[in-house]
C-alpha atoms as a PDB file:
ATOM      1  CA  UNK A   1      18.379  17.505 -12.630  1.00  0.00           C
ATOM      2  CA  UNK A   2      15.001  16.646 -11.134  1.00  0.00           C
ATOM      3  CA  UNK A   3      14.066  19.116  -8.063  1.00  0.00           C
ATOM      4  CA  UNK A   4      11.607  17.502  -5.686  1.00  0.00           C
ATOM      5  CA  UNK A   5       9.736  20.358  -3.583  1.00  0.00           C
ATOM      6  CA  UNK A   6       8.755  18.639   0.344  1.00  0.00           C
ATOM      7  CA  UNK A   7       4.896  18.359   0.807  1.00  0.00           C
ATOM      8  CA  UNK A   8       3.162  18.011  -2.694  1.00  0.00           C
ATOM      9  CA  UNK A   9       2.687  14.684  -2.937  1.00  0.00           C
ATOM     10  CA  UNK A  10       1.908  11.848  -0.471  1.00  0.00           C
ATOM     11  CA  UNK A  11       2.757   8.545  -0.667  1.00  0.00           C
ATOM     12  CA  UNK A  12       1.490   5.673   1.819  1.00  0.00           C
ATOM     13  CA  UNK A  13       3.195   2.395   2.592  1.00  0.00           C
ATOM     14  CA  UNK A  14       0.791  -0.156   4.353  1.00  0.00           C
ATOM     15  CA  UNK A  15       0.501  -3.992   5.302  1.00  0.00           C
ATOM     16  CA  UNK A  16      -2.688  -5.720   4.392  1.00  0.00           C
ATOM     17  CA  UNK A  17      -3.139  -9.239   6.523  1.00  0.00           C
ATOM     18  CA  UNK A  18      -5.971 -12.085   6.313  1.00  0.00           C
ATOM     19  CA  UNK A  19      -8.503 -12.173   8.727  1.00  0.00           C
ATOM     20  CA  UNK A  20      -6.562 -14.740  10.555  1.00  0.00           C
ATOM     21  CA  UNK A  21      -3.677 -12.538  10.008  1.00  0.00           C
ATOM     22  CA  UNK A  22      -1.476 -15.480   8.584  1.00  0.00           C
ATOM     23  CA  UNK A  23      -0.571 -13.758   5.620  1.00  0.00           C
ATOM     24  CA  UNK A  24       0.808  -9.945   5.409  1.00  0.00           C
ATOM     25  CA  UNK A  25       1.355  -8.130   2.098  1.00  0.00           C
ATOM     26  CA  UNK A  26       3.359  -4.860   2.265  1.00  0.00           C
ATOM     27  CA  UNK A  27       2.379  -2.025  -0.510  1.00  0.00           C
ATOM     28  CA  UNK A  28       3.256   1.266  -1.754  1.00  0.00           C
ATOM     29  CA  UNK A  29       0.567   3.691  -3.118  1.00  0.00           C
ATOM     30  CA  UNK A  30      -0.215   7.964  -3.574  1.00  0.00           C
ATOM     31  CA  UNK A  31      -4.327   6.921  -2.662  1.00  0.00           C
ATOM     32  CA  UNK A  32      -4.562   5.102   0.073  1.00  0.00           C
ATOM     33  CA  UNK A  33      -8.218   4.868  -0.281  1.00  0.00           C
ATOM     34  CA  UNK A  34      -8.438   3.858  -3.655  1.00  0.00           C
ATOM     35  CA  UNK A  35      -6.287   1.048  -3.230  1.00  0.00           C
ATOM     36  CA  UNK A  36      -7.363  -0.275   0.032  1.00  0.00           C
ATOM     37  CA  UNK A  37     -10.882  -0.582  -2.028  1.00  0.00           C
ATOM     38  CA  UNK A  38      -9.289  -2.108  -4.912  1.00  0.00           C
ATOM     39  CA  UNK A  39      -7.478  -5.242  -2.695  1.00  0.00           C
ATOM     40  CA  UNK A  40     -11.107  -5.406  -1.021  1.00  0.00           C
ATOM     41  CA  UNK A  41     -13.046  -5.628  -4.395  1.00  0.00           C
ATOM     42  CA  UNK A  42     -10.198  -7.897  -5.475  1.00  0.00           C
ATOM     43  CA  UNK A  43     -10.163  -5.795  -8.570  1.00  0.00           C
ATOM     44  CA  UNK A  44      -7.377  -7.941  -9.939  1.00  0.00           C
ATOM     45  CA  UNK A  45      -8.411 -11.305  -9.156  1.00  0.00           C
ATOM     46  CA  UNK A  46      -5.352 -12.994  -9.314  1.00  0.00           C
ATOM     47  CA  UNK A  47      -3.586 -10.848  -7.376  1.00  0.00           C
ATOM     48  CA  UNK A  48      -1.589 -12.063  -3.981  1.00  0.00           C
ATOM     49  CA  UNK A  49      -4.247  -9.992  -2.180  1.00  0.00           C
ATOM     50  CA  UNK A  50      -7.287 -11.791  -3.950  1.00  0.00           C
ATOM     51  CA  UNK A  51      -5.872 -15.107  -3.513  1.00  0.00           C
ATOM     52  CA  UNK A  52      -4.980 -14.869   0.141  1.00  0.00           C
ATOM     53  CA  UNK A  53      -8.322 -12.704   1.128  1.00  0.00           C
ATOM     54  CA  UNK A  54      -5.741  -9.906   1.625  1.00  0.00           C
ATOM     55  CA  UNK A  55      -7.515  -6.857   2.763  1.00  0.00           C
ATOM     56  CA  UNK A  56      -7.313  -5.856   6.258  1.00  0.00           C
ATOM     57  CA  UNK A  57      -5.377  -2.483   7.047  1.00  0.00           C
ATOM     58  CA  UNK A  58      -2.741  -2.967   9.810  1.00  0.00           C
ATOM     59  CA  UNK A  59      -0.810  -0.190   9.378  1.00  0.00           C
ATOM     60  CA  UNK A  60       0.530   2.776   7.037  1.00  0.00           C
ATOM     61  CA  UNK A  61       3.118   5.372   7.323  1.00  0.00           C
ATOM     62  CA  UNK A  62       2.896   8.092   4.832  1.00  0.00           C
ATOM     63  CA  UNK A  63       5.589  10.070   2.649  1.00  0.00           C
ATOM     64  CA  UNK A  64       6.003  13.274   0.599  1.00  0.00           C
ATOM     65  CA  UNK A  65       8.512  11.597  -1.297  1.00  0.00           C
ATOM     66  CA  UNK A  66       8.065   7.993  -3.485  1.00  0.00           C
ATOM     67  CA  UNK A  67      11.943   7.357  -2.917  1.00  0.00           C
ATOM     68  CA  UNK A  68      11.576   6.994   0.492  1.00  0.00           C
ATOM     69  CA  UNK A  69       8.650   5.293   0.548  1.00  0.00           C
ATOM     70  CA  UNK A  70       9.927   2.491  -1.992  1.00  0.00           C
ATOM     71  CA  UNK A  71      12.884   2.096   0.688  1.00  0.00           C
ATOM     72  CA  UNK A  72      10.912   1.924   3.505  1.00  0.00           C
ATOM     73  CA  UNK A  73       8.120  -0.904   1.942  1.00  0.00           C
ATOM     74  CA  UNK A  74      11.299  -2.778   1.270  1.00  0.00           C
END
């Protein structure tokens, strides 16, 4: 049985959008930072992100635990 103790991790979900905000790409991630520099480096280039010029921050809501943040991205 896996014990999950509140407050050690943090998990973000945030929506990326275009600058014309046509497009909006929801994520889950435990660095927020990190990844909002990867989708603005386009670090995968074919990536949704990278394609659509994905990489403005609308909004996040953060987590302590990754099941809850999975359910609320989806």
């Amino acid at each position: 049985m896996i014990e999950y103790t509140e407050g050690i991790y943090t998990f973000y979900v945030y929506i990326l959008t275009n600058k014309n905000r046509t497009v909006l790409y929801t994520g889950v991630t435990n660095n927020l930072k990190l990844r909002l520099w990867q989708h603005e480096t386009k670090f995968n280039p074919k990536s949704f992100t990278a394609r659509y010029n994905s990489h403005y921050l609308i909004y996040f809501e953060k987590f302590s635990l990754i099941q809850l943040a999975i359910e609320r991205e989806k």
